[in-house]
Protein backbone atom coordinates (compact mmCIF):
# COMPACT_ATOMS: atom_id res chain seq x y z
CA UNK A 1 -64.88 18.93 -24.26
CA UNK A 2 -66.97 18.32 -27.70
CA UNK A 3 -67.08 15.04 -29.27
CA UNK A 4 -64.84 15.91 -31.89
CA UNK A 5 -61.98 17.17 -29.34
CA UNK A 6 -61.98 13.66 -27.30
CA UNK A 7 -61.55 11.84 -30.83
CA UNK A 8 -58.58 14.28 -31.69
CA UNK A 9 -57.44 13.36 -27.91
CA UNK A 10 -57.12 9.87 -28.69
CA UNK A 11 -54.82 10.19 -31.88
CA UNK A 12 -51.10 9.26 -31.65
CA UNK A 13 -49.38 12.58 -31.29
CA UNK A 14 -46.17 14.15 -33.58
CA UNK A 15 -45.21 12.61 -36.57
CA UNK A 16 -44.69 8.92 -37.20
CA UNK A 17 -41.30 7.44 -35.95
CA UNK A 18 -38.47 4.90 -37.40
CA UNK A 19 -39.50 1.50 -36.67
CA UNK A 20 -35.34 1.64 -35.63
CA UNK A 21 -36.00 4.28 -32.90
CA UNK A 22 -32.37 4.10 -31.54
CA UNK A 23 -31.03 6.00 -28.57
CA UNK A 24 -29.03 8.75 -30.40
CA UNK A 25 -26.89 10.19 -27.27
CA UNK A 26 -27.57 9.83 -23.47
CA UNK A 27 -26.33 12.50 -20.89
CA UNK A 28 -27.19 13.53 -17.37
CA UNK A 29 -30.39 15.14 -16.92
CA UNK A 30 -29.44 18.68 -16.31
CA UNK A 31 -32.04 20.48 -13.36
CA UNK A 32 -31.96 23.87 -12.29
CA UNK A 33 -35.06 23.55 -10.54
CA UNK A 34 -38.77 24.39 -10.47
CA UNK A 35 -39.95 27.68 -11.45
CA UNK A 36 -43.12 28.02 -8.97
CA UNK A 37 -46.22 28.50 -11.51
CA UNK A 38 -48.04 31.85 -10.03
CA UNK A 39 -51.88 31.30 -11.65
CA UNK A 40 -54.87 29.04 -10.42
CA UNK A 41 -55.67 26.57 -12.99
CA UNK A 42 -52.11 27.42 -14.78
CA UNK A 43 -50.88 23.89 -16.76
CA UNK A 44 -47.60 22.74 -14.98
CA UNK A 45 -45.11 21.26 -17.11
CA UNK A 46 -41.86 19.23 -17.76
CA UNK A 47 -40.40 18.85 -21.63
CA UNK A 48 -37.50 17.36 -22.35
CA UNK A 49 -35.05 19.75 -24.68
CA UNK A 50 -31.77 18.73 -26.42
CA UNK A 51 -29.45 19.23 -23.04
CA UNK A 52 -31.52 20.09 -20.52
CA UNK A 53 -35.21 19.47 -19.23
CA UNK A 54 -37.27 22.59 -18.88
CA UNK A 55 -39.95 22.75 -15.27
CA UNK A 56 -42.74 25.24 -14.60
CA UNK A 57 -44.00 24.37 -11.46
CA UNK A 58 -43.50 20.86 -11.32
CA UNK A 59 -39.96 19.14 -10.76
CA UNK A 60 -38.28 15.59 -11.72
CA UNK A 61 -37.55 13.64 -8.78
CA UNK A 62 -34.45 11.52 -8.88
CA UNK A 63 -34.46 8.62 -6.41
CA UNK A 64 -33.69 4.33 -6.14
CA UNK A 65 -35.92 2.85 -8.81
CA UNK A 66 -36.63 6.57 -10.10
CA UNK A 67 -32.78 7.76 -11.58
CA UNK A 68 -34.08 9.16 -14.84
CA UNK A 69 -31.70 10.27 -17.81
CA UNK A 70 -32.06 12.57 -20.79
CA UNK A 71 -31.26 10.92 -24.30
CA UNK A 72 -32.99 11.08 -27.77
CA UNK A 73 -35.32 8.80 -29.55
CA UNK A 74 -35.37 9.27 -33.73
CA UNK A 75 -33.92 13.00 -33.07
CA UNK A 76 -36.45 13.76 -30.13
CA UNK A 77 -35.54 14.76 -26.77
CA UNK A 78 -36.58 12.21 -24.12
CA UNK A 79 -36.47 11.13 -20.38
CA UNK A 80 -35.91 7.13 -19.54
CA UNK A 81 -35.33 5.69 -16.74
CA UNK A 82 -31.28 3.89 -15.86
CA UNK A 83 -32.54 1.03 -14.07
CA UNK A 84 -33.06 -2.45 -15.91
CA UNK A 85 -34.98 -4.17 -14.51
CA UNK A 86 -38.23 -2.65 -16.49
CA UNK A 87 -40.87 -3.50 -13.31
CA UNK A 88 -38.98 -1.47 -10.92
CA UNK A 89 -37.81 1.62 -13.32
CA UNK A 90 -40.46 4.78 -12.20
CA UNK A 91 -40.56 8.63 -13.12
CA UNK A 92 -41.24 10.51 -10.11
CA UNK A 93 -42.63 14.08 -9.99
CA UNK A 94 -42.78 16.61 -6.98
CA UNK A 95 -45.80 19.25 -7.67
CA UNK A 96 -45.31 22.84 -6.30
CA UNK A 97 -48.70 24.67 -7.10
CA UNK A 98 -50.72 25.12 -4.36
CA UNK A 99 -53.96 25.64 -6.04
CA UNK A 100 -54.01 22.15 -7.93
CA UNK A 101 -53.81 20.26 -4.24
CA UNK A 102 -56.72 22.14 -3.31
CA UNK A 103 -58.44 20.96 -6.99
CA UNK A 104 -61.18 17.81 -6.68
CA UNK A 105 -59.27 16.57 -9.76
CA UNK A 106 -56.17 17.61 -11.77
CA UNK A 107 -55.67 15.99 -15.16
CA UNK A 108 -52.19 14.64 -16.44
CA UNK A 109 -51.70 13.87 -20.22
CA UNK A 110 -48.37 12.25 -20.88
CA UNK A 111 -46.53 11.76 -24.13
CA UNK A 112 -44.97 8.48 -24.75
CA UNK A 113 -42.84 6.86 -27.21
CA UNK A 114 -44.76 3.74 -28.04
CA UNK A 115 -41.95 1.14 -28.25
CA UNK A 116 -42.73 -1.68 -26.64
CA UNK A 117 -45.66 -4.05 -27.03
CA UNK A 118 -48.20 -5.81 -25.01
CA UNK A 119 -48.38 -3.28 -22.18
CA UNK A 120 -49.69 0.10 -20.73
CA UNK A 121 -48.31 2.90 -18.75
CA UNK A 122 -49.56 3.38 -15.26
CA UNK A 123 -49.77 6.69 -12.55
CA UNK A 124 -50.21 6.78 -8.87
CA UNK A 125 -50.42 9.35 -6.72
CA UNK A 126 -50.43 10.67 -3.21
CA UNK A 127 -54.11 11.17 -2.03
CA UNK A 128 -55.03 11.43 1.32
CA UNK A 129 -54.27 8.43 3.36
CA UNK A 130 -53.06 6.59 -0.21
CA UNK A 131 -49.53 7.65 -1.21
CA UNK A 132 -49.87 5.41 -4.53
CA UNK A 133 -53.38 5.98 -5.27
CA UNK A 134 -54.01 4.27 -9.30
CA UNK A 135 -54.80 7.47 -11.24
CA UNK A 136 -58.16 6.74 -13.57
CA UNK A 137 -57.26 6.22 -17.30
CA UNK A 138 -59.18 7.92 -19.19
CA UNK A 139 -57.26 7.63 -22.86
CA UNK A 140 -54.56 6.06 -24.10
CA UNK A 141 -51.51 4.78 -22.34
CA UNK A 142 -51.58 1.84 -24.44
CA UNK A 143 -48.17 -0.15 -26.06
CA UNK A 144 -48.72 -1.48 -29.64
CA UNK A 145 -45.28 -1.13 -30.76
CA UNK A 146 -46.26 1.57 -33.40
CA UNK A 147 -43.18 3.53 -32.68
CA UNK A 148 -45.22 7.04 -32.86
CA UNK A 149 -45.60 9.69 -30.00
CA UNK A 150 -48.93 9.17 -28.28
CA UNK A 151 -51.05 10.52 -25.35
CA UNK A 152 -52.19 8.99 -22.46
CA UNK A 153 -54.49 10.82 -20.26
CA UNK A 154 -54.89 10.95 -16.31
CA UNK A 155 -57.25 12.13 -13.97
CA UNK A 156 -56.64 12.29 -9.96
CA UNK A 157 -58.87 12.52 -8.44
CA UNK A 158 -58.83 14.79 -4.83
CA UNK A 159 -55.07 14.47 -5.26
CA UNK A 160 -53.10 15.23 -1.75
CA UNK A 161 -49.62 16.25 -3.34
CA UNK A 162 -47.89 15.89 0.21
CA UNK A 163 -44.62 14.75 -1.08
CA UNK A 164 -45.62 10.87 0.25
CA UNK A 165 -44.15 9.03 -2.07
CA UNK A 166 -40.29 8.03 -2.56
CA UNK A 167 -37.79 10.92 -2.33
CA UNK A 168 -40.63 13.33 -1.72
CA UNK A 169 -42.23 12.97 -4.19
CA UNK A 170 -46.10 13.43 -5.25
CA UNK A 171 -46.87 11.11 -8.17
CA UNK A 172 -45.04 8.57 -10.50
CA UNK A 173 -44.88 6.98 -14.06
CA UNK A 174 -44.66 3.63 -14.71
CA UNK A 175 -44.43 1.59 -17.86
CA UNK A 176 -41.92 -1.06 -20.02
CA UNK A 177 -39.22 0.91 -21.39
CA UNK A 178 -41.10 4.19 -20.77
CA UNK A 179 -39.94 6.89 -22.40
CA UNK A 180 -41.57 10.17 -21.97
CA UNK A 181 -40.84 13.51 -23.72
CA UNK A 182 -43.18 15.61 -21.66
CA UNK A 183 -46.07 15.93 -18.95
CA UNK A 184 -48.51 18.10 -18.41
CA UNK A 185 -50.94 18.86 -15.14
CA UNK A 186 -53.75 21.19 -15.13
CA UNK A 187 -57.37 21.34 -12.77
CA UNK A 188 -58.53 21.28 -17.14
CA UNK A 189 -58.40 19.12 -19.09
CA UNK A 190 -57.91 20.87 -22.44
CA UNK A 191 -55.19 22.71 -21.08
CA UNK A 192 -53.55 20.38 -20.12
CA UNK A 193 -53.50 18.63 -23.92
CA UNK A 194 -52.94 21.64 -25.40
CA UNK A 195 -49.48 22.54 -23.83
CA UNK A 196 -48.15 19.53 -25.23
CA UNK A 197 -48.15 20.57 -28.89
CA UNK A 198 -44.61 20.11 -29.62
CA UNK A 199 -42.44 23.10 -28.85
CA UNK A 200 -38.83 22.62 -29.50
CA UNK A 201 -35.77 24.92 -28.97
CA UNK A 202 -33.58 25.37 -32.27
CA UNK A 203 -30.61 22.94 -32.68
């Protein structure tokens, strides 16, 4: 990526959010299941819509510290997690393309509502003989209480995706009060930010 691109990376995302940011409805995430993705290199991605949560290739796992919920943050469809106690609340994510476990390193780039303050969101994944393997952080992921859509950026590195984690699953999201509206995985990295431009279905 140019110079300019990794500076453009590292700018809050969407447009700036009430300082209020109030949970508007909340309602059972509604799955119908992953649609396998059918390219090499093809971004995977989950977005949160108005009632339902939309998969290519990559699917919401629902399990113990992991029960996620859809609601709304300053009119923007979301995903938080029901537990409350914030250090055990996770987003877990099963990954059904074949060709990114066979990648050296996939990229993740997750947008956040940045709520809280005074700390970061976190990823593990399942690698080879590491189920919860710290992904590398490569931009982003901080909390500064701005209450703006941001960007934090992931790379796994030789990435095993062998369902070894909790319910199956092949990586998680952690962070205080996380609230994510979608995330993207692609073997590049550019891709992978791109697909996140907002895309929303009319209301």
């Amino acid at each position: 990526m140019t110079g300019r691109e990794w500076r453009d990376l590292r700018k809050p995302l969407g447009r700036r959010m009430s300082v209020a940011a109030s949970v508007l409805c909340l309602v059972p995430m509604s799955i119908s299941g992953c649609r396998q993705a059918t390219a090499t290199g093809q971004v995977l991605l989950i977005r949160a819509h108005a009632e339902r949560v939309e998969e290519k290739g990559i699917c919401s796992v629902s399990v113990g510290d992991g029960t996620v919920m859809l609601t709304n943050r300053s009119a923007t469809p979301c995903i938080v997690n029901m537990n409350s106690d914030p250090h055990s609340s996770y987003f877990y994510f099963h990954v059904l393309d074949d060709s990114l476990k066979a990648s050296k390193a996939v990229y993740a780039v997750v947008r956040y509502y940045d709520q809280a303050e005074q700390s970061h969101i976190e990823l593990q994944y399942d690698m080879r003989r590491d189920a919860y393997r710290p992904a590398v952080l490569l931009s982003g992921g901080e909390y500064g209480g701005t209450h703006r859509w941001r960007a934090a950026v992931f790379r796994l590195d030789a990435p095993a995706f062998a369902g070894a984690q909790n319910g199956g699953a092949d990586l998680r999201l952690h962070g205080k009060h996380l609230c994510i509206d979608a995330l993207a995985l692609s073997s590049e990295l550019k891709r992978a930010f791109v697909a996140l431009t907002p895309s929303r279905e009319p209301r």
